[in-house]
Protein backbone atom coordinates (compact mmCIF):
# COMPACT_ATOMS: atom_id res chain seq x y z
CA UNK A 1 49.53 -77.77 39.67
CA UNK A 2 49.70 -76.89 36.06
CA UNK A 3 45.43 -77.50 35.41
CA UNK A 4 44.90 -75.57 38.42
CA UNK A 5 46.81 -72.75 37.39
CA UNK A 6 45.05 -72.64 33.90
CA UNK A 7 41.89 -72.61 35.96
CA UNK A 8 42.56 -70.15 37.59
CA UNK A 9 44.16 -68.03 34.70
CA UNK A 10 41.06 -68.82 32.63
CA UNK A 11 38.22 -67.84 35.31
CA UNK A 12 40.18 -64.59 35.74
CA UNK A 13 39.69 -63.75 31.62
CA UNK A 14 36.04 -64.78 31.64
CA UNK A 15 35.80 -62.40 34.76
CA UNK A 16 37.29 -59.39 32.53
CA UNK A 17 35.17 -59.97 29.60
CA UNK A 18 32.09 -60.27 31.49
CA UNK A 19 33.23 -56.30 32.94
CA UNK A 20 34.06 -55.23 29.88
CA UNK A 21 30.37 -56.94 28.91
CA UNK A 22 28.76 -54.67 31.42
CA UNK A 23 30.61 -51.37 31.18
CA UNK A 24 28.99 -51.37 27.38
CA UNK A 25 25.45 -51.59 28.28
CA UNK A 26 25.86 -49.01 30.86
CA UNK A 27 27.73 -46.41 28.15
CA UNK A 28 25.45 -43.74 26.10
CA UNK A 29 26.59 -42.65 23.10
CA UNK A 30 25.49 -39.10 22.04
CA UNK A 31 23.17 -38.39 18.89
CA UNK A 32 25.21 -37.02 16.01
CA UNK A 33 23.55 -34.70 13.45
CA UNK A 34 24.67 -34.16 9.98
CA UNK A 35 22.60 -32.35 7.31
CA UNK A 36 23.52 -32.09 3.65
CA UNK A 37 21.32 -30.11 1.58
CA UNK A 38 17.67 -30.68 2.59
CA UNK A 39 18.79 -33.72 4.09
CA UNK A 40 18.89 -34.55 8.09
CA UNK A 41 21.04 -36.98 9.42
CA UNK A 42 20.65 -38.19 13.01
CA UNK A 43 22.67 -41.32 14.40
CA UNK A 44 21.03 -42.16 17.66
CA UNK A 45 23.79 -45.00 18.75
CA UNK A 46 23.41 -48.76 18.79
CA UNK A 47 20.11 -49.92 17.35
CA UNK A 48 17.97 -52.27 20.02
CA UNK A 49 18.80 -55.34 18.75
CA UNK A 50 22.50 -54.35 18.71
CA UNK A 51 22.62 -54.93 14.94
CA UNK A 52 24.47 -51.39 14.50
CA UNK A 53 23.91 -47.89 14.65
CA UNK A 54 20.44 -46.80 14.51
CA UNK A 55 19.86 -43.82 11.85
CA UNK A 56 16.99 -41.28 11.61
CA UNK A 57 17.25 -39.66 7.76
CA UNK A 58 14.42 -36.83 7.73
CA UNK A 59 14.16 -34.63 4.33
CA UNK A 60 12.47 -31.54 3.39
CA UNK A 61 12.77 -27.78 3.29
CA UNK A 62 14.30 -25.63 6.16
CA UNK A 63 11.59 -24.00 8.01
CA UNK A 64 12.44 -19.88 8.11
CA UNK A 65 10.75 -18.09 11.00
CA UNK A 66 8.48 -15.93 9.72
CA UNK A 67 6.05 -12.55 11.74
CA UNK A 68 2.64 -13.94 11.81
CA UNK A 69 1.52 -10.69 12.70
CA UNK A 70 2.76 -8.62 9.10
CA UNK A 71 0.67 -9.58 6.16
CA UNK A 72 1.53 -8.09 2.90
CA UNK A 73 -0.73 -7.41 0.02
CA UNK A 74 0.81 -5.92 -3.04
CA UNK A 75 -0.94 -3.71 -5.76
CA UNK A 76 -3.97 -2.80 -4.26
CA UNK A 77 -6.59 -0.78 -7.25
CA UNK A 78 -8.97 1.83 -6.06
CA UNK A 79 -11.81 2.75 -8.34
CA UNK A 80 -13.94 5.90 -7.57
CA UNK A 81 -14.77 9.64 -8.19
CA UNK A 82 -12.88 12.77 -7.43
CA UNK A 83 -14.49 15.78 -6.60
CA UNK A 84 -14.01 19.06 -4.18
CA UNK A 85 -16.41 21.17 -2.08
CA UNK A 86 -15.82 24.60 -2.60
CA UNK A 87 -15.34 27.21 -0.17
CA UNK A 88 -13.79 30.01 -2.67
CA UNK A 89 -14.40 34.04 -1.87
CA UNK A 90 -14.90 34.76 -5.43
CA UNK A 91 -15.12 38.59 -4.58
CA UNK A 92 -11.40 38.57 -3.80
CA UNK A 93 -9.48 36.00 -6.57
CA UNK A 94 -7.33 38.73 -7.85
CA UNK A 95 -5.92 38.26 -11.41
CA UNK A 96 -5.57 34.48 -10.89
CA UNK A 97 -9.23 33.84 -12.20
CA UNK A 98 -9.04 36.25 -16.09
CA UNK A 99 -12.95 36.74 -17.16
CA UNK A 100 -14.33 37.01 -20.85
CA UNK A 101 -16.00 39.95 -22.17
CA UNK A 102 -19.48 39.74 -22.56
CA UNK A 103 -19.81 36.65 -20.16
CA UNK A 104 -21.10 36.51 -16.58
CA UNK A 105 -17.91 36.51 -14.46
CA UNK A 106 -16.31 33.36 -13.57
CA UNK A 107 -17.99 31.81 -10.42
CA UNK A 108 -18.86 29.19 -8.34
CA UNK A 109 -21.07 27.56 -11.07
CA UNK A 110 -18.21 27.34 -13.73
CA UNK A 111 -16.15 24.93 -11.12
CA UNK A 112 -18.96 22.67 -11.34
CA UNK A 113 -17.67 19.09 -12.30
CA UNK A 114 -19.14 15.83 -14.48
CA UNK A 115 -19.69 13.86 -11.69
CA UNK A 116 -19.88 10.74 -13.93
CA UNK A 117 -16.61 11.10 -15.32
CA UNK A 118 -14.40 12.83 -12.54
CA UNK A 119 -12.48 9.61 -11.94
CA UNK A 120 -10.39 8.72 -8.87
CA UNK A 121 -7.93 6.20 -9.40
CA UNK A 122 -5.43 5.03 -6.75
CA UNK A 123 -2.96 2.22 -7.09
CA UNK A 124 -1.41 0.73 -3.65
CA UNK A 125 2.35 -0.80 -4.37
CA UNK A 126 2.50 -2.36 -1.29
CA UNK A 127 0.12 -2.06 1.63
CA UNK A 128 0.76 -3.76 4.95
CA UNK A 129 -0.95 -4.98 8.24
CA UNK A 130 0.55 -5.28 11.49
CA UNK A 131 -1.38 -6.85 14.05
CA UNK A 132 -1.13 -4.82 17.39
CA UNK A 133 -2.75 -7.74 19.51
CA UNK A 134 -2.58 -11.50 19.16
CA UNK A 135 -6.41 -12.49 17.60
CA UNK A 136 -5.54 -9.88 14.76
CA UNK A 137 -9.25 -7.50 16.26
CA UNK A 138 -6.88 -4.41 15.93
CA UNK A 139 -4.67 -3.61 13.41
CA UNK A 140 -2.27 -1.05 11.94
CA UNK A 141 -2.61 -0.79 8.18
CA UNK A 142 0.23 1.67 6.18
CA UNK A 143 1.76 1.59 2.42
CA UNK A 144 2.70 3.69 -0.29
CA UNK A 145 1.37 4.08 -3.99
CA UNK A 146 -0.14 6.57 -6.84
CA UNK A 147 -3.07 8.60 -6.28
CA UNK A 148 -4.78 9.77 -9.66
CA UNK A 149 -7.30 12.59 -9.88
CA UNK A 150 -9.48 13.84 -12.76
CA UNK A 151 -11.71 16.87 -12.47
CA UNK A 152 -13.42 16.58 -15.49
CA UNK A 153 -15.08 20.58 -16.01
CA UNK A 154 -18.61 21.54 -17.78
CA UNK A 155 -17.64 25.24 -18.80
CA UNK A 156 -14.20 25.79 -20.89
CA UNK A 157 -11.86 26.53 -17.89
CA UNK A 158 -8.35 26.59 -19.12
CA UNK A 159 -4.95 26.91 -17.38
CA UNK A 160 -1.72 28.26 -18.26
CA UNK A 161 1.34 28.61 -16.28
CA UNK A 162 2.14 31.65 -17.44
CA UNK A 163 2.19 33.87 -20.78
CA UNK A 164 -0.02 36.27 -22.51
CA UNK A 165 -3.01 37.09 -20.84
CA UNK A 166 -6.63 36.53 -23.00
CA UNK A 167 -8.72 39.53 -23.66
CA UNK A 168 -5.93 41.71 -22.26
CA UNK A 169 -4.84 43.22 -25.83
CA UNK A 170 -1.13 41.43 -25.59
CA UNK A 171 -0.70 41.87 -21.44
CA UNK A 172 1.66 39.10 -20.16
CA UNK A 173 2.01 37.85 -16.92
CA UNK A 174 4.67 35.30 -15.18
CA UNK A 175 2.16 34.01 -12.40
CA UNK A 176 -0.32 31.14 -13.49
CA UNK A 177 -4.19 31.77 -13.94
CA UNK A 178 -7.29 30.25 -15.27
CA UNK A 179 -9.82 32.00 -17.91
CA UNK A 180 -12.86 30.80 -19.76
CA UNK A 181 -11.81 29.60 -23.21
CA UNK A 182 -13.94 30.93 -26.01
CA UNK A 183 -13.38 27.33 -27.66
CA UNK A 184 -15.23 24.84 -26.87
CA UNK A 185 -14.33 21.37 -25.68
CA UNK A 186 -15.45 17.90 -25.83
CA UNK A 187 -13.20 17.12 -23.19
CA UNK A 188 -11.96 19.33 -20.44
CA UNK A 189 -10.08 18.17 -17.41
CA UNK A 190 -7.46 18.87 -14.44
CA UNK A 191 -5.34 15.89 -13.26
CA UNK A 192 -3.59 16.10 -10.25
CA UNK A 193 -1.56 13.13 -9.70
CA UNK A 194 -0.48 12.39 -5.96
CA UNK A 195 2.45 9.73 -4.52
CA UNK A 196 0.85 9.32 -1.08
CA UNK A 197 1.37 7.38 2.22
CA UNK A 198 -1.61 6.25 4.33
CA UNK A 199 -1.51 5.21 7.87
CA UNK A 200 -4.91 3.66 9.75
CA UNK A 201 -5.58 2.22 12.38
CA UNK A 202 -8.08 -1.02 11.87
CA UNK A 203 -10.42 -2.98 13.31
CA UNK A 204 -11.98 -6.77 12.64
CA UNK A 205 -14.63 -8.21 14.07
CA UNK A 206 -13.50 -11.91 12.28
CA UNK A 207 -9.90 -11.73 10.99
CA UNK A 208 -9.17 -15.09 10.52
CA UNK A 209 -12.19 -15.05 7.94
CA UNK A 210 -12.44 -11.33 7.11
CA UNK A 211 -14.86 -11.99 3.87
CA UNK A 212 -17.07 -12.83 6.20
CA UNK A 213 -16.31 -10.09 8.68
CA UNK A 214 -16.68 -6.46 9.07
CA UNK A 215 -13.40 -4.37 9.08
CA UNK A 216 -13.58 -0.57 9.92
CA UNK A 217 -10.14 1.73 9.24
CA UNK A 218 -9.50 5.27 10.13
CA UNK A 219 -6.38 7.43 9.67
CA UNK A 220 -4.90 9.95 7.47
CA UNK A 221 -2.75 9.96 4.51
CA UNK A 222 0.42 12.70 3.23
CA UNK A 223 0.75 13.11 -0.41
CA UNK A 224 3.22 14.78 -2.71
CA UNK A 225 2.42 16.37 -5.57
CA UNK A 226 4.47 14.81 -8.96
CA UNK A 227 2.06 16.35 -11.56
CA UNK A 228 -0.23 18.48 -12.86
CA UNK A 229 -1.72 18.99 -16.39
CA UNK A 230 -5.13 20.35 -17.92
CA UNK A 231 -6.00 17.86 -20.87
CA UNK A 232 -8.35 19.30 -23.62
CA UNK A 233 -10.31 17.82 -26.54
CA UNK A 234 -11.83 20.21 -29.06
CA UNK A 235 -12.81 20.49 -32.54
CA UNK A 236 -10.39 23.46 -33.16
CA UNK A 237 -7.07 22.00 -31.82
CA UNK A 238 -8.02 18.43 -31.68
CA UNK A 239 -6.28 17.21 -28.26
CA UNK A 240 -4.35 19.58 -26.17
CA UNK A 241 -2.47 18.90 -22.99
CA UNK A 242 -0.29 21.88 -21.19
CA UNK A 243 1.31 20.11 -18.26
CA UNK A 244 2.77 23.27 -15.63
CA UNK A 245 2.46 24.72 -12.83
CA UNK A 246 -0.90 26.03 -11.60
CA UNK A 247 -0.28 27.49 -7.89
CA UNK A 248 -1.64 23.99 -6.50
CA UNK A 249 -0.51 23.14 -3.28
CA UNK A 250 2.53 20.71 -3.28
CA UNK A 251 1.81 18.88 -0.51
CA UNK A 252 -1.95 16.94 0.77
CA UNK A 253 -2.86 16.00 4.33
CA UNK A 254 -6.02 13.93 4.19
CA UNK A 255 -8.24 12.05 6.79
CA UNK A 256 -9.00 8.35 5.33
CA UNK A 257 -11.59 5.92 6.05
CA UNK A 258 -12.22 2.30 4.79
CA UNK A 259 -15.32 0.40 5.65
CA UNK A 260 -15.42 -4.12 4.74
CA UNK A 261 -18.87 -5.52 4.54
CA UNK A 262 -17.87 -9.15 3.71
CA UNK A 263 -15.85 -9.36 0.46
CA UNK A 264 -16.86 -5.88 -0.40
CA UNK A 265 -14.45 -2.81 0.27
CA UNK A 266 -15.77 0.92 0.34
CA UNK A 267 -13.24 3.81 0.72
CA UNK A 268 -12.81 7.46 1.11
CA UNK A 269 -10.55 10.24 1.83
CA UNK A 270 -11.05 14.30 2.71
CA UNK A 271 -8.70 16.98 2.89
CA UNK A 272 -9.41 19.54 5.10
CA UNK A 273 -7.27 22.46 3.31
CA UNK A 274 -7.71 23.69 -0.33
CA UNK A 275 -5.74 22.17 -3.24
CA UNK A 276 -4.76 25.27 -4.26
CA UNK A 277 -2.05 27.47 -2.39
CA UNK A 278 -3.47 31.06 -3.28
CA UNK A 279 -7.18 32.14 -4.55
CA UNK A 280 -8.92 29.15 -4.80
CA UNK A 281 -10.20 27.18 -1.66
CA UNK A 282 -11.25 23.71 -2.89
CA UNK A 283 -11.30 20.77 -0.51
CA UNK A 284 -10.76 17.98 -2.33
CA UNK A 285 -12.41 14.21 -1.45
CA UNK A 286 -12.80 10.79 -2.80
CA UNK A 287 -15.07 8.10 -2.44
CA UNK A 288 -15.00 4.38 -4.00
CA UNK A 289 -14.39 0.77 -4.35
CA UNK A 290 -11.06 -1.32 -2.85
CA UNK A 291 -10.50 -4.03 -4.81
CA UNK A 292 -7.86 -5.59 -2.03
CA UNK A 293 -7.73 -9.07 -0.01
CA UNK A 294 -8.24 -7.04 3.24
């Protein structure tokens, strides 16, 4: 009675460890994740062979999302000429423009520039693309930065802000004006110096290779006035530079353009209203090179 009772007592533990056996296999045990640092941590549970926990260690940097479609490019250089077509009623300039005795009256042909050495220089802080549509074929391309005009003069044009009037036996006058100089110079400019805005609207025919491509922009630009100075060089006064206020208009609406023919980049901008506020009607353009990734 006693051996059949430990039989019996026996088959029933056998019977509960081969359950508990079972109920194991059958259990999944969730993945836990733990990251340190760069570090990922993933235990998956029991490893196949049911030597332990099976571990997945996987290093490297977090991955931040980033907008495909922005691209930045950051101090953009354009090199070209300034120059302005002029449009000015001479007839009716008032006492803005003073003449010299015994010269032909200033004109048209005293405005005349040195093509060669009216420089446009423009530098882009920060320019950005934004493609509109997923292939990148049409783009809208804004930024900010300096634009730097030189209108370098053949005839001795020179600018005051205000003062005693040439050739006017001691007149003065608190309104700005421009007379011919009866020095003359080596060197004899107007800089205009602009912090301007463009906005265009661009198109690429191959924008995942766009050295190889040809890119068209249009648009317009708003620019703001910071300074204005006429810079002389003569034999008399050695250099000269009166930096004031000349009645030029503060603010510049432009139409823009930029044409890419491979790695090359051509650009050009127009204003269609004078740089000047009063008198004068001279509509200032530019036309150059882009030195600029796109």
């Amino acid at each position: 009675m006693k051996k059949f009772t430990l039989l019996m007592a026996a088959a029933f533990i056998c019977q509960i460890g081969f359950a508990q056996e079972d109920s194991t296999i059958v259990k999944t045990e969730k993945k836990d994740t733990i990251r340190i640092g760069n570090i990922l941590i993933i235990k998956k549970g029991k490893a196949e062979d049911g030597s332990g926990k099976d571990v997945e260690v996987k290093m490297g940097r977090r991955q931040n999302k980033t907008n495909s479609r922005v691209s930045t490019n950051w101090f953009v250089v354009d090199l070209g000429f300034s120059n302005y077509i002029d449009k000015t009623d001479y007839a009716n300039t008032g006492s803005f423009l003073v003449d010299r005795p015994g010269t032909p009256d200033i004109g048209k042909s005293d405005f005349k520039l040195r093509t060669g050495k009216s420089i446009n220089v423009n530098i882009w802080l920060v320019m950005q693309k934004l493609a509109l549509e997923k292939r990148g074929h049409v783009n809208l391309k804004y930024g900010v930065g300096l634009e730097l005009n030189n209108y370098r003069y053949k005839s001795p044009l020179s600018y005051r802000e205000s003062g005693v009037i040439p050739y006017s036996g001691g007149l003065q006058t608190n309104d700005p004006f421009i007379f011919k100089d009866s020095l003359s110079f080596s060197k004899n400019k107007l800089a205009a110096d602009y912090l301007t805005v463009p906005l265009m609207l661009n198109f690429a025919s191959n924008p995942n290779q766009l050295k190889k491509g040809i890119s068209l922009s249009v648009g317009v630009s708003a620019g703001y006035l910071y300074s204005q100075r006429n810079k002389q060089k003569s034999d008399a006064n050695g250099k000269d530079r009166n930096k004031g206020e000349y009645d030029m208009e503060r603010f510049k609406l432009s139409y823009v353009g930029e044409l890419g023919l491979g790695p090359v980049r051509l650009y050009g901008t127009y204003s269609p209203k004078s740089m000047y506020e009063h008198d004068l009607d001279m509509r200032p353009y530019t036309v150059g090179i882009r030195l600029s990734n796109w």
